[in-house]
N, C-alpha and C. Protein backbone atom coordinates (compact mmCIF):
# COMPACT_ATOMS: atom_id res chain seq x y z
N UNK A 1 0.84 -1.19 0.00
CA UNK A 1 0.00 0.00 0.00
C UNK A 1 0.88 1.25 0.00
N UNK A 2 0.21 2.44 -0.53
CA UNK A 2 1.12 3.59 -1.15
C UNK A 2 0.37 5.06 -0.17
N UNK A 3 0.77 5.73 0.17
CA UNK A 3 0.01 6.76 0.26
C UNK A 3 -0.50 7.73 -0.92
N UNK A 4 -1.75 8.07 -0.55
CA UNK A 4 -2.14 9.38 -1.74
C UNK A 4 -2.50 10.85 -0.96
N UNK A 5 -2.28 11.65 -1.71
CA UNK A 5 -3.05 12.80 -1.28
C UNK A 5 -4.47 13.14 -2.39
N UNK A 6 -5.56 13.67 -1.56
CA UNK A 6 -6.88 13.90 -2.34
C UNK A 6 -6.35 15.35 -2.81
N UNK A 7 -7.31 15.84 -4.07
CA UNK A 7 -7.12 16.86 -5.04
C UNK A 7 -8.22 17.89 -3.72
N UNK A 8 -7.76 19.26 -3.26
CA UNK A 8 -8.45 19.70 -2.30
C UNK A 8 -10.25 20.05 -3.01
N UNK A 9 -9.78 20.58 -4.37
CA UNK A 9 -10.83 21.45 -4.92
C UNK A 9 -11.78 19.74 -4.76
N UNK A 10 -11.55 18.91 -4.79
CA UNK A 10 -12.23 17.27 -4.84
C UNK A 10 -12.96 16.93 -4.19
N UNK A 11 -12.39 17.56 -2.42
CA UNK A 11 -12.69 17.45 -0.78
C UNK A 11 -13.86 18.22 -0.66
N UNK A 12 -13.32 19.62 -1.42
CA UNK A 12 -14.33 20.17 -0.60
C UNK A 12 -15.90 20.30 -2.15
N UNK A 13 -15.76 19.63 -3.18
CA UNK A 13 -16.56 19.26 -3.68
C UNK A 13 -17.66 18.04 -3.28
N UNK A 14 -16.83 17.21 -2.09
CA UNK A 14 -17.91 16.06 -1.77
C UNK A 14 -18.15 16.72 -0.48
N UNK A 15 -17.61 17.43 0.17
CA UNK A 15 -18.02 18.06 1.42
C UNK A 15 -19.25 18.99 1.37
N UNK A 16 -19.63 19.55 0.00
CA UNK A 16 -20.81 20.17 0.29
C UNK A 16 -22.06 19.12 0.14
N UNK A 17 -21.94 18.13 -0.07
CA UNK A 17 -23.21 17.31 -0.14
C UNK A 17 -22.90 16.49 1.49
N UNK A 18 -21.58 16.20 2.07
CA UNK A 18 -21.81 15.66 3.40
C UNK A 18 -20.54 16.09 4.46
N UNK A 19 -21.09 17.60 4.21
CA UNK A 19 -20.00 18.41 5.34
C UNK A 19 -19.32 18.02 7.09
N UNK A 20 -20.50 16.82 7.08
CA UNK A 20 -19.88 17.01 8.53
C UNK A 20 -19.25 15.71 8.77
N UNK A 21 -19.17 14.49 7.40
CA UNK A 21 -18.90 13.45 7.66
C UNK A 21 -17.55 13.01 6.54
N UNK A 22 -17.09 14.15 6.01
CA UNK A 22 -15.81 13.79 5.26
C UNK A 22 -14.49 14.91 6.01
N UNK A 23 -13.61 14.31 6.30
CA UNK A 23 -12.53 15.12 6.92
C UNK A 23 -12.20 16.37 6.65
N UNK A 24 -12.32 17.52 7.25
CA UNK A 24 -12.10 19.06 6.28
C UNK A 24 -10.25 19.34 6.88
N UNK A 25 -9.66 20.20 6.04
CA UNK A 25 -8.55 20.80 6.87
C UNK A 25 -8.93 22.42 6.93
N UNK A 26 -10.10 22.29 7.50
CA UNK A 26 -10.89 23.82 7.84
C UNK A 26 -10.23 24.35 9.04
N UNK A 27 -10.59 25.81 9.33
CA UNK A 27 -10.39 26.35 10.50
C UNK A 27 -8.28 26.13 10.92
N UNK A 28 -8.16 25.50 12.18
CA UNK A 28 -6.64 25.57 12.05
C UNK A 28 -5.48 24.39 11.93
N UNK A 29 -6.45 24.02 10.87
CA UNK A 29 -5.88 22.94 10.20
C UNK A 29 -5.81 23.08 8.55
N UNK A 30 -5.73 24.25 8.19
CA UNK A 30 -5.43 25.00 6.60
C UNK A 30 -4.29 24.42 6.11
N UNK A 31 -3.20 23.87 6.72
CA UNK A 31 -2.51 23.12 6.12
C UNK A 31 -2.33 21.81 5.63
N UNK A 32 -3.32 21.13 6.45
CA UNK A 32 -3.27 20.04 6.67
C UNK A 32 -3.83 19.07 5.15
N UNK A 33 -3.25 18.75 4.57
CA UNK A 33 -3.41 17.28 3.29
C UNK A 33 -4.45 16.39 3.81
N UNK A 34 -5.55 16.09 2.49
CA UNK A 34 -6.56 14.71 2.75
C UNK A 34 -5.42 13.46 2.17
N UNK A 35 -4.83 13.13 2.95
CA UNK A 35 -3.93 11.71 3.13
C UNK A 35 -4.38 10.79 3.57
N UNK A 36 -4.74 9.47 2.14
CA UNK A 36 -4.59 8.32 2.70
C UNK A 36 -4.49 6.81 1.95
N UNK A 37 -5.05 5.94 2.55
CA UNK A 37 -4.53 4.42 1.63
C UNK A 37 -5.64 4.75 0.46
N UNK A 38 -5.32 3.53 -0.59
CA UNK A 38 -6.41 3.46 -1.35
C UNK A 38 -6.54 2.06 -0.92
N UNK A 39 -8.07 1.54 -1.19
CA UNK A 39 -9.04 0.48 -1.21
C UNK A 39 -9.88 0.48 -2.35
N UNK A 40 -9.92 -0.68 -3.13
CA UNK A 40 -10.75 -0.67 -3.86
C UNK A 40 -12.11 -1.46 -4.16
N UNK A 41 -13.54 -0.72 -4.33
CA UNK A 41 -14.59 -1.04 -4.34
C UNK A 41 -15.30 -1.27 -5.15
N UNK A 42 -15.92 -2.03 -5.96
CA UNK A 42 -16.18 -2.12 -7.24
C UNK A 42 -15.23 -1.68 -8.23
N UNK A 43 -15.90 -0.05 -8.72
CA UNK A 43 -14.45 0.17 -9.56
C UNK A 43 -13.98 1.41 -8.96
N UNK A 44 -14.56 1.82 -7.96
CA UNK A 44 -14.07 2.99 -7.18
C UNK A 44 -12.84 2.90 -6.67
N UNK A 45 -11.81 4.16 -6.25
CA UNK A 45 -10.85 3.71 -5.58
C UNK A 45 -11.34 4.38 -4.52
N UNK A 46 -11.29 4.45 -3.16
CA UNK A 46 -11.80 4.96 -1.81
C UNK A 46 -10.32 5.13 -1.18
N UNK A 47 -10.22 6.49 -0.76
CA UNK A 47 -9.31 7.13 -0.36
C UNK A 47 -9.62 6.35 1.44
N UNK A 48 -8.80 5.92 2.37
CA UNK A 48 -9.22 5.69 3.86
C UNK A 48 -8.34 6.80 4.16
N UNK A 49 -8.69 7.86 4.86
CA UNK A 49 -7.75 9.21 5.14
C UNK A 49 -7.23 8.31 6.38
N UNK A 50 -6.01 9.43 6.83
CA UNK A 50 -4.99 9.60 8.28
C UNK A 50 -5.35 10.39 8.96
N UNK A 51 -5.64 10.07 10.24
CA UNK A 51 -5.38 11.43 10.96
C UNK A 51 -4.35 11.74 12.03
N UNK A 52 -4.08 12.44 12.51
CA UNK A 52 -3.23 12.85 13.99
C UNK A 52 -3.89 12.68 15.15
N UNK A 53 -3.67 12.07 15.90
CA UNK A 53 -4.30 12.08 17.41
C UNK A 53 -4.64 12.82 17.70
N UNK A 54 -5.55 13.20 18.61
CA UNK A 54 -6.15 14.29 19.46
C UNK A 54 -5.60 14.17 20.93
N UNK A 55 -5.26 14.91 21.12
CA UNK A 55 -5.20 15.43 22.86
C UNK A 55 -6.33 15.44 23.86
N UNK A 56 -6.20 14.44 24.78
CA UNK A 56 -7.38 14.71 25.60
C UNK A 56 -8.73 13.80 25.23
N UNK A 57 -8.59 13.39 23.92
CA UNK A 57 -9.58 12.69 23.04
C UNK A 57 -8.87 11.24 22.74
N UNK A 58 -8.00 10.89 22.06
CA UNK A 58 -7.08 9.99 22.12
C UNK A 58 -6.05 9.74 22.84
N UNK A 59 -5.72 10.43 23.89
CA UNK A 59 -4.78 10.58 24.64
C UNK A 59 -4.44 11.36 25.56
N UNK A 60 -4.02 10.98 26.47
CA UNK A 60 -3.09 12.07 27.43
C UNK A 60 -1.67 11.70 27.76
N UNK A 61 -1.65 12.84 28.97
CA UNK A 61 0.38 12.68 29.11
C UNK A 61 -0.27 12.49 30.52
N UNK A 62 0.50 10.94 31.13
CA UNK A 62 0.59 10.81 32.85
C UNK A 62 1.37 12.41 33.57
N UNK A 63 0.70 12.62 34.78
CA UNK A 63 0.93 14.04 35.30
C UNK A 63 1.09 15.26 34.43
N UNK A 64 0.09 15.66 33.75
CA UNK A 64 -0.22 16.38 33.21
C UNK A 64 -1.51 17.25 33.45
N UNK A 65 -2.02 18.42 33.62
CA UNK A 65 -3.34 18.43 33.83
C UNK A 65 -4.03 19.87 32.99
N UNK A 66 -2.73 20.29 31.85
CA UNK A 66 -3.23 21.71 31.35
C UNK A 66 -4.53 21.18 30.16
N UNK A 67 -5.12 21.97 30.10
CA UNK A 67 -5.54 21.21 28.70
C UNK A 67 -5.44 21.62 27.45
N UNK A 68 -4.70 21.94 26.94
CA UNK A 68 -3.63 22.14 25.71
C UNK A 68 -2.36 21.59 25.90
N UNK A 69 -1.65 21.25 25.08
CA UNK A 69 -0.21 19.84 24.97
C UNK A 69 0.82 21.28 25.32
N UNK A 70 2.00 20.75 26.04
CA UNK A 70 2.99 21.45 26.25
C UNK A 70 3.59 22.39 25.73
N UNK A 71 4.15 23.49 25.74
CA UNK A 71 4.50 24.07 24.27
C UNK A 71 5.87 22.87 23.66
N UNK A 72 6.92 22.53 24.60
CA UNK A 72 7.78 21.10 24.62
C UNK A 72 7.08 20.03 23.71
N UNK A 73 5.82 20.24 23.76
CA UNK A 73 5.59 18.47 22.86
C UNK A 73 5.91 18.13 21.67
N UNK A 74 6.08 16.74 21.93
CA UNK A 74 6.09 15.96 20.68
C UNK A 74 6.17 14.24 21.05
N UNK A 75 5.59 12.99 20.36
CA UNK A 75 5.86 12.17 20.85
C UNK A 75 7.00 11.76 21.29
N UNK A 76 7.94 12.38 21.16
CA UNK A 76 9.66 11.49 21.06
C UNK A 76 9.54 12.05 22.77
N UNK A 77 9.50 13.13 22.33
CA UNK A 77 9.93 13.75 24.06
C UNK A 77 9.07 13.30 25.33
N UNK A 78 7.92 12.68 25.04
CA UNK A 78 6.89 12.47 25.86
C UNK A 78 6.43 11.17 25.91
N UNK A 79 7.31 10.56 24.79
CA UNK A 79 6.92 8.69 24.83
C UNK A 79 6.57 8.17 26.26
N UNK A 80 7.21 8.04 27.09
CA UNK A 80 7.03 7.25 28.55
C UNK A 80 6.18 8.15 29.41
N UNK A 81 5.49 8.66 28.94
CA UNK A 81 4.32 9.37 29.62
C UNK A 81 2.71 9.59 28.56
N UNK A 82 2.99 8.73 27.32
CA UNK A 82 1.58 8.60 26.77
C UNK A 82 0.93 7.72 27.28
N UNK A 83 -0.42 8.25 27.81
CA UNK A 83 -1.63 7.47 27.87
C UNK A 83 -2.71 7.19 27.11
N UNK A 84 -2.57 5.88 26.17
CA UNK A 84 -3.97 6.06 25.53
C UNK A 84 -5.48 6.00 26.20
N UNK A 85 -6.45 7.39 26.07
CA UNK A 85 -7.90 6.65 25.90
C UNK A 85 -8.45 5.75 25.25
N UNK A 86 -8.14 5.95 24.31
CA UNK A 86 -8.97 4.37 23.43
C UNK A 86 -8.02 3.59 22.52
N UNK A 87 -8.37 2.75 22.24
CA UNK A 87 -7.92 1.67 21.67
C UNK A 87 -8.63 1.59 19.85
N UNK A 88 -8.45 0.77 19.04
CA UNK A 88 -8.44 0.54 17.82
C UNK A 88 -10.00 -0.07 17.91
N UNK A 89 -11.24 0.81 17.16
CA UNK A 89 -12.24 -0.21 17.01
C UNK A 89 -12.57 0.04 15.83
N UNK A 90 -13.71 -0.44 15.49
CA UNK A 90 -14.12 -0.85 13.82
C UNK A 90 -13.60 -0.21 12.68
N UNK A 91 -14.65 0.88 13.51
CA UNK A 91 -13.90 2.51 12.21
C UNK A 91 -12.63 3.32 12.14
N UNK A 92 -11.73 2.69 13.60
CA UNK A 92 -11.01 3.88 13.50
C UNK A 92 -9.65 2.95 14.27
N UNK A 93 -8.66 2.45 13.53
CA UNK A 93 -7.47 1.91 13.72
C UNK A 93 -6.32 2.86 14.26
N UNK A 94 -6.13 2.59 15.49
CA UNK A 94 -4.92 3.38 16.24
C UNK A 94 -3.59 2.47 15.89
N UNK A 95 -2.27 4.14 14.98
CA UNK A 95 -1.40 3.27 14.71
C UNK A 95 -0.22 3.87 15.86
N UNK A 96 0.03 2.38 16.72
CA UNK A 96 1.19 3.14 17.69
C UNK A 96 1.69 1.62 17.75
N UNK A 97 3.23 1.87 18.53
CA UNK A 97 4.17 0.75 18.79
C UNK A 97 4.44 1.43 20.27
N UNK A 98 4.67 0.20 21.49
CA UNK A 98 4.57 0.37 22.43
C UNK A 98 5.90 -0.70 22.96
N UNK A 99 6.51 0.01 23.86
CA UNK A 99 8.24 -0.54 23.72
C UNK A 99 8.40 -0.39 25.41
N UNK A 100 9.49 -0.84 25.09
CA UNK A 100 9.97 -0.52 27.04
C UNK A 100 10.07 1.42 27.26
N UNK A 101 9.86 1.90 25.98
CA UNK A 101 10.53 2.98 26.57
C UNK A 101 8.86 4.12 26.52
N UNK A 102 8.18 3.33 26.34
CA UNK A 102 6.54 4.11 26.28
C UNK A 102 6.36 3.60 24.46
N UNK A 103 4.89 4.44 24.93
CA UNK A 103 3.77 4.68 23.72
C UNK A 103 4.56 5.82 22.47
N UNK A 104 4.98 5.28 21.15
CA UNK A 104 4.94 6.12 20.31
C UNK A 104 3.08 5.92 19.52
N UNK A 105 2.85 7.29 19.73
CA UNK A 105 1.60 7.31 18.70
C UNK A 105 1.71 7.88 17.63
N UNK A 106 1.33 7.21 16.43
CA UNK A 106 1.78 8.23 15.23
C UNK A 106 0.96 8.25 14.03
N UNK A 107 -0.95 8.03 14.87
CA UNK A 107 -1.22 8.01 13.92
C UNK A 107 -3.02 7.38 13.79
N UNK A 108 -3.97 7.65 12.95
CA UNK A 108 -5.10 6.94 13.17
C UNK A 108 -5.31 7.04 11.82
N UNK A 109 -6.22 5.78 11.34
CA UNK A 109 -7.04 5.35 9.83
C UNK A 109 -7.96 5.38 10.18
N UNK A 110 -8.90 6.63 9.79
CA UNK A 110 -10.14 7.05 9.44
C UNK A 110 -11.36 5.92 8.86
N UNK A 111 -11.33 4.84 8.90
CA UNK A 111 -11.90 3.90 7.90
C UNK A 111 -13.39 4.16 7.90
N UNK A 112 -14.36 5.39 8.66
CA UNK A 112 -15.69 5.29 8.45
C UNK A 112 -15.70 6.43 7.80
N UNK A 113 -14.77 7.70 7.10
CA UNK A 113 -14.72 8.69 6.88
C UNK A 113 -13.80 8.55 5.21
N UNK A 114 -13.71 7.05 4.98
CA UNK A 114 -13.14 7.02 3.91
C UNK A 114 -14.19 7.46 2.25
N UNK A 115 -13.48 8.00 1.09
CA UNK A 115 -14.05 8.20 0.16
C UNK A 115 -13.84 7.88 -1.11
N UNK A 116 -14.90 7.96 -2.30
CA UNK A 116 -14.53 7.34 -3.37
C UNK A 116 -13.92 8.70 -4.39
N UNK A 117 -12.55 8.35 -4.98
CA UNK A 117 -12.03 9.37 -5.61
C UNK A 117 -11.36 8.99 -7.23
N UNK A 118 -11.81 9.75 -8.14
CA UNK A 118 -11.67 9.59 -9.35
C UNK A 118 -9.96 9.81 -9.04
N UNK A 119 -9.71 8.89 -10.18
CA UNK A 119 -8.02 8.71 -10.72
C UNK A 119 -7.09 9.81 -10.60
N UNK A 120 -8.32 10.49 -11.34
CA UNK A 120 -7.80 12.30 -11.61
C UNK A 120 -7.23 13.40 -10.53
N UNK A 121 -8.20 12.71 -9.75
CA UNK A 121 -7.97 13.50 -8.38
C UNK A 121 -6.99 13.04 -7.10
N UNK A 122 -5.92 11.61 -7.68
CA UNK A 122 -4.99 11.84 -6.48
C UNK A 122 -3.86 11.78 -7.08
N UNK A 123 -3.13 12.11 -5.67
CA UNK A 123 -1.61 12.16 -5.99
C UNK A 123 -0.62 11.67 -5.23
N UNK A 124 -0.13 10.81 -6.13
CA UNK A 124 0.65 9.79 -5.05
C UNK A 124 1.87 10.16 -4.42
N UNK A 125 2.11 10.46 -2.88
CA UNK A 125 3.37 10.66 -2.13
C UNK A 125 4.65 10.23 -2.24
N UNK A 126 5.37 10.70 -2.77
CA UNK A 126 6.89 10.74 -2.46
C UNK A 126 7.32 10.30 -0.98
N UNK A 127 7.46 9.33 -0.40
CA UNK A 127 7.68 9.89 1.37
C UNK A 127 9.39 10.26 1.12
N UNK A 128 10.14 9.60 0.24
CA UNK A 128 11.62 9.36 0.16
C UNK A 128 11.74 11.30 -0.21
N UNK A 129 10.95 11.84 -0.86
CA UNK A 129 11.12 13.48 -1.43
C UNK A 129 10.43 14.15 -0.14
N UNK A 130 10.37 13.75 0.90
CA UNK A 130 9.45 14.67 1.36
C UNK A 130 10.49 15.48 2.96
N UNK A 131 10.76 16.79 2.63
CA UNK A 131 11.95 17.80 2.63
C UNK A 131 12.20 18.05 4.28
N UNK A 132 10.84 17.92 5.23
CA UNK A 132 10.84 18.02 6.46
C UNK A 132 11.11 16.59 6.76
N UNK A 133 12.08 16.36 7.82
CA UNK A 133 12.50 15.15 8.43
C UNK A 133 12.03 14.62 9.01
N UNK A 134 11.51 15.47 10.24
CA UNK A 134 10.23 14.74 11.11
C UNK A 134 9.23 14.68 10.42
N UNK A 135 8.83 15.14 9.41
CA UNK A 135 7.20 14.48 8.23
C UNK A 135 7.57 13.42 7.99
N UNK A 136 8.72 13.69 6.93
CA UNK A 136 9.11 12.01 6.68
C UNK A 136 9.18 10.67 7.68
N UNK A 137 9.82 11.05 9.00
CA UNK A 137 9.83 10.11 9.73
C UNK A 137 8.72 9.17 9.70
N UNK A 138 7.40 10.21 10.23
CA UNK A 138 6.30 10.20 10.52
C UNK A 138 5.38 8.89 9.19
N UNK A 139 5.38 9.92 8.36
CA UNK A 139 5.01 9.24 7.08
C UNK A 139 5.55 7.72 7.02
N UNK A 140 6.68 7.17 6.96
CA UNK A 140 7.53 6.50 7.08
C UNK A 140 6.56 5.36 7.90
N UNK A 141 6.87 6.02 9.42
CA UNK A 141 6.37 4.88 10.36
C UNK A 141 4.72 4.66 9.95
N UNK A 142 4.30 5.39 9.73
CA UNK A 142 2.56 4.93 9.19
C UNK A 142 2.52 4.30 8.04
N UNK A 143 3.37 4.09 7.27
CA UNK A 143 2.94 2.84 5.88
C UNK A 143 3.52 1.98 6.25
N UNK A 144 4.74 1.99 7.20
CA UNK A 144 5.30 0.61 7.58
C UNK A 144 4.25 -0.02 8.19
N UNK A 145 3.96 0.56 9.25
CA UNK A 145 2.66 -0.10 10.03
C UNK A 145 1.37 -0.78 9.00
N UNK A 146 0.99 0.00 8.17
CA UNK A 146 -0.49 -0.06 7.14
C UNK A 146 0.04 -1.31 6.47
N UNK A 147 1.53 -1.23 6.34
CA UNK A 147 1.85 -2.80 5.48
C UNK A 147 2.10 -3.70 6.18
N UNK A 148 2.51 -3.87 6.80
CA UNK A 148 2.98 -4.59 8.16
C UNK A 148 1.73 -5.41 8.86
N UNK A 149 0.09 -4.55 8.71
CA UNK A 149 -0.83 -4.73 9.04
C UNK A 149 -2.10 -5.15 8.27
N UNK A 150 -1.67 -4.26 7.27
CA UNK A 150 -3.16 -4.61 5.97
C UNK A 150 -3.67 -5.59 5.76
N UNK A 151 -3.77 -6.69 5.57
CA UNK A 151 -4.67 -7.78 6.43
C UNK A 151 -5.87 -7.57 7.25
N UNK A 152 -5.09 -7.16 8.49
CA UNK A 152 -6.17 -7.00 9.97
C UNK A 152 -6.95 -5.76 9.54
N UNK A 153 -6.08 -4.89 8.65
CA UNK A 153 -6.77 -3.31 8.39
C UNK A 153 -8.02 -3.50 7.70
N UNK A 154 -7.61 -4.69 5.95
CA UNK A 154 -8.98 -4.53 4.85
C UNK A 154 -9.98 -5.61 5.81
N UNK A 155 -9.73 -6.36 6.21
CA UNK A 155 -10.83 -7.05 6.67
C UNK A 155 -11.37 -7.12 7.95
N UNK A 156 -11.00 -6.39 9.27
CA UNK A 156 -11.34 -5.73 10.28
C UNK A 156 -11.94 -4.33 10.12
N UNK A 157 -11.50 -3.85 9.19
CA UNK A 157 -11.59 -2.53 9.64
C UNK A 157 -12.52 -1.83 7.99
N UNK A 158 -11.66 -2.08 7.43
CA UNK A 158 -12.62 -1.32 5.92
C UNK A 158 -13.65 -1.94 5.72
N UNK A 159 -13.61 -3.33 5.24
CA UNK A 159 -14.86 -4.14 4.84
C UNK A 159 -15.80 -3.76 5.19
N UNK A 160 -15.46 -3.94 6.97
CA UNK A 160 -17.13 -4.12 7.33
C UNK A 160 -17.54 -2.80 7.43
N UNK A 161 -17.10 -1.78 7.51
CA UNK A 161 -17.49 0.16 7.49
C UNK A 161 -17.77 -0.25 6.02
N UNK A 162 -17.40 -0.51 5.40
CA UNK A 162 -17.93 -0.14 3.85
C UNK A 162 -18.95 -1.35 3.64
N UNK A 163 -19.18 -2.62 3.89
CA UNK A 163 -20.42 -3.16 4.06
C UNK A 163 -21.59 -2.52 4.93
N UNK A 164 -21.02 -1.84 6.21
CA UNK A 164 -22.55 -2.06 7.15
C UNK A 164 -23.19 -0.69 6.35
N UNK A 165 -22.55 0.17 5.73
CA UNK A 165 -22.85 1.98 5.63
C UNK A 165 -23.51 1.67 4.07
N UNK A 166 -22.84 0.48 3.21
CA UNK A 166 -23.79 0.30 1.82
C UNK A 166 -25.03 -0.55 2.43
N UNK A 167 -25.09 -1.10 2.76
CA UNK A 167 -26.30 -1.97 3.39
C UNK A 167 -27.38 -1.26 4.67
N UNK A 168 -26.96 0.05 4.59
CA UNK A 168 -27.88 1.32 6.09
C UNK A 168 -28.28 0.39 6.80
N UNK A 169 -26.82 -0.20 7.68
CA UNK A 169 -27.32 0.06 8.93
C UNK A 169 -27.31 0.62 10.32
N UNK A 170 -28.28 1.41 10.01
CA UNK A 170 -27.86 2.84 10.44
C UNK A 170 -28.04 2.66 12.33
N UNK A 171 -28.39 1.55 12.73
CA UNK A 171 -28.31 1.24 14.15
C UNK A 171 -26.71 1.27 14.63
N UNK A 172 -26.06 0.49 13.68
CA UNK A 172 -24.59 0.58 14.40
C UNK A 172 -24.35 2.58 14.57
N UNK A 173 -23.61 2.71 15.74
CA UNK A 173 -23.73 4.22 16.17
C UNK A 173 -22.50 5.02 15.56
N UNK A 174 -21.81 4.50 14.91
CA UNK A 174 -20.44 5.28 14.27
C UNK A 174 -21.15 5.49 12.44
N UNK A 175 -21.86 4.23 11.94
CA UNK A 175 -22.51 4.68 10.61
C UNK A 175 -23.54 5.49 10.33
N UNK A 176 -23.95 5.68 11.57
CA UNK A 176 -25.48 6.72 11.83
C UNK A 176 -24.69 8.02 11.97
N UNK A 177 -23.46 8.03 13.24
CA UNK A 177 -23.30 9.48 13.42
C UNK A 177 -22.47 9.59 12.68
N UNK A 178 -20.98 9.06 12.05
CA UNK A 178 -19.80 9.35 11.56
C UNK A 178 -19.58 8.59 10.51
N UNK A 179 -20.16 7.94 9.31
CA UNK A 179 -19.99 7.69 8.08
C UNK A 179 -20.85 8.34 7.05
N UNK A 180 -20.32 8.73 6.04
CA UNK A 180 -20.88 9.12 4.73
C UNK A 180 -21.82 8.27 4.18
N UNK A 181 -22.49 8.37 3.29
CA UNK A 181 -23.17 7.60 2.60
C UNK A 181 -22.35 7.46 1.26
N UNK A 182 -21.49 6.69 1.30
CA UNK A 182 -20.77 6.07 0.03
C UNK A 182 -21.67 5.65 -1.08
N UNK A 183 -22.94 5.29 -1.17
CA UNK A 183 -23.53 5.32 -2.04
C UNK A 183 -23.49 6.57 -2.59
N UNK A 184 -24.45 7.61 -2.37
CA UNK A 184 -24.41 8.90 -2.83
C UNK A 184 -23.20 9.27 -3.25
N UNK A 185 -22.37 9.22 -2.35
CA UNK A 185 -21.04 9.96 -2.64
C UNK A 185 -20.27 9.16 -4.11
N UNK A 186 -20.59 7.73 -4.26
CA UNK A 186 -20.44 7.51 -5.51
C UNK A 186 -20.86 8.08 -6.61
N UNK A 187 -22.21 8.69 -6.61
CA UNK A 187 -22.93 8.76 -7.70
C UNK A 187 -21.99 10.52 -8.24
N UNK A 188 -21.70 11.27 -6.58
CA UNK A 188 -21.65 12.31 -6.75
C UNK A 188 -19.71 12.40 -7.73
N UNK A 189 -19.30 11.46 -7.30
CA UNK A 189 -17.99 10.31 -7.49
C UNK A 189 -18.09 10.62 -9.70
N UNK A 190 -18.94 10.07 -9.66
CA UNK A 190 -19.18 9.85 -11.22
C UNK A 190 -19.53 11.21 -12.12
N UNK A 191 -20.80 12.01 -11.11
CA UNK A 191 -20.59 13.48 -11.73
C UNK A 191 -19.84 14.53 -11.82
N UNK A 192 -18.78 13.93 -11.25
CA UNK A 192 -17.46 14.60 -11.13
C UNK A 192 -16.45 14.46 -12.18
N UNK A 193 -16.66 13.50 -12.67
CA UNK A 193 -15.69 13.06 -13.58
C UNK A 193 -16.41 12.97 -14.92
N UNK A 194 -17.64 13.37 -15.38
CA UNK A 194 -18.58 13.57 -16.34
C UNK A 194 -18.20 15.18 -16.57
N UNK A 195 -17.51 15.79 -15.75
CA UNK A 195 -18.02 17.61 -15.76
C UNK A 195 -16.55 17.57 -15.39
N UNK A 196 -15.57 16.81 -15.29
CA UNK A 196 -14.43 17.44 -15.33
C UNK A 196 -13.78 16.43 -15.93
């Protein structure tokens, strides 16, 4: 598996039909790249985005109690004092390695927030070109992991988000509140690539 980046003008073309359930890099995250694996679905390719941990949400630091991260942080410096809140479930695969010396976290697969993206619209990562060191690192350790893992990933984790959300069933509580309707978003998938 390869990383991609989504075409932005792409993002925020499927975001106006389901704004609150496809990843934005809105507000203060303007920098931030739709990065992620591809999966393929019929003949769609479905982007599964990355994200960064959250503070406080995915994690904390033992003896800590501000609630904003240190101005000091970073995992390297804070390894033997990460605490995870949660763990890896259906939709949402936590990627960390856990050693004598603490928790490196470096990383989560979006798998209920994943989307279908014409050819046109990605672009495949360089990690070996990519100019910041700690990105690269970063980058680095998350496809090792995605390969290392992909197995447990397509059939734990994508399948069944992309079975239970084509099949509405909208009782499970992550496809009701936090998946797209990949149907639609297909169709919207196809008029995209009819008009461009």
């Amino acid at each position: 598996m390869e990383l991609y980046e989504v075409n932005q003008a792409y993002i925020s073309y499927l975001r106006s039909f389901e704004p609150s359930k496809i990843l934005s890099n809105a507000g203060d995250k303007g920098n931030r790249k739709f990065i992620g694996i591809i999966m393929k679905k019929g003949k769609y390719n479905y982007v599964v985005p990355l994200s960064s941990p959250k503070f406080n949400k995915d994690y904390n630091i033992n003896g800590y109690v501000g609630d904003t991260l240190p101005r000091d942080f970073s995992f390297k410096n804070y390894l033997n004092r990460i605490n995870l809140l949660k763990d890896t479930t259906e939709p949402v695969v936590y990627m960390y390695s856990r050693g004598t010396g603490g928790i490196d976290f470096f990383g989560k697969i979006q798998c209920n927030n994943m989307i279908p993206v014409p050819d046109s619209e990605l672009i495949k990562i360089d990690v070996n070109a990519e100019p910041d060191q700690d990105y690269k690192a970063l980058l680095q350790k998350q496809i090792n992991y995605i390969r290392k893992n992909e197995d447990e990933i397509i059939k734990k984790h994508i399948n069944p988000v992309y079975n239970n959300r084509i099949n509405n069933r909208m009782s499970i509580g992550y496809i009701r509140a936090a998946t797209p309707d990949f149907a639609y978003l297909e169709e919207k998938c196809d008029e995209w690539i009819e008009t461009h």
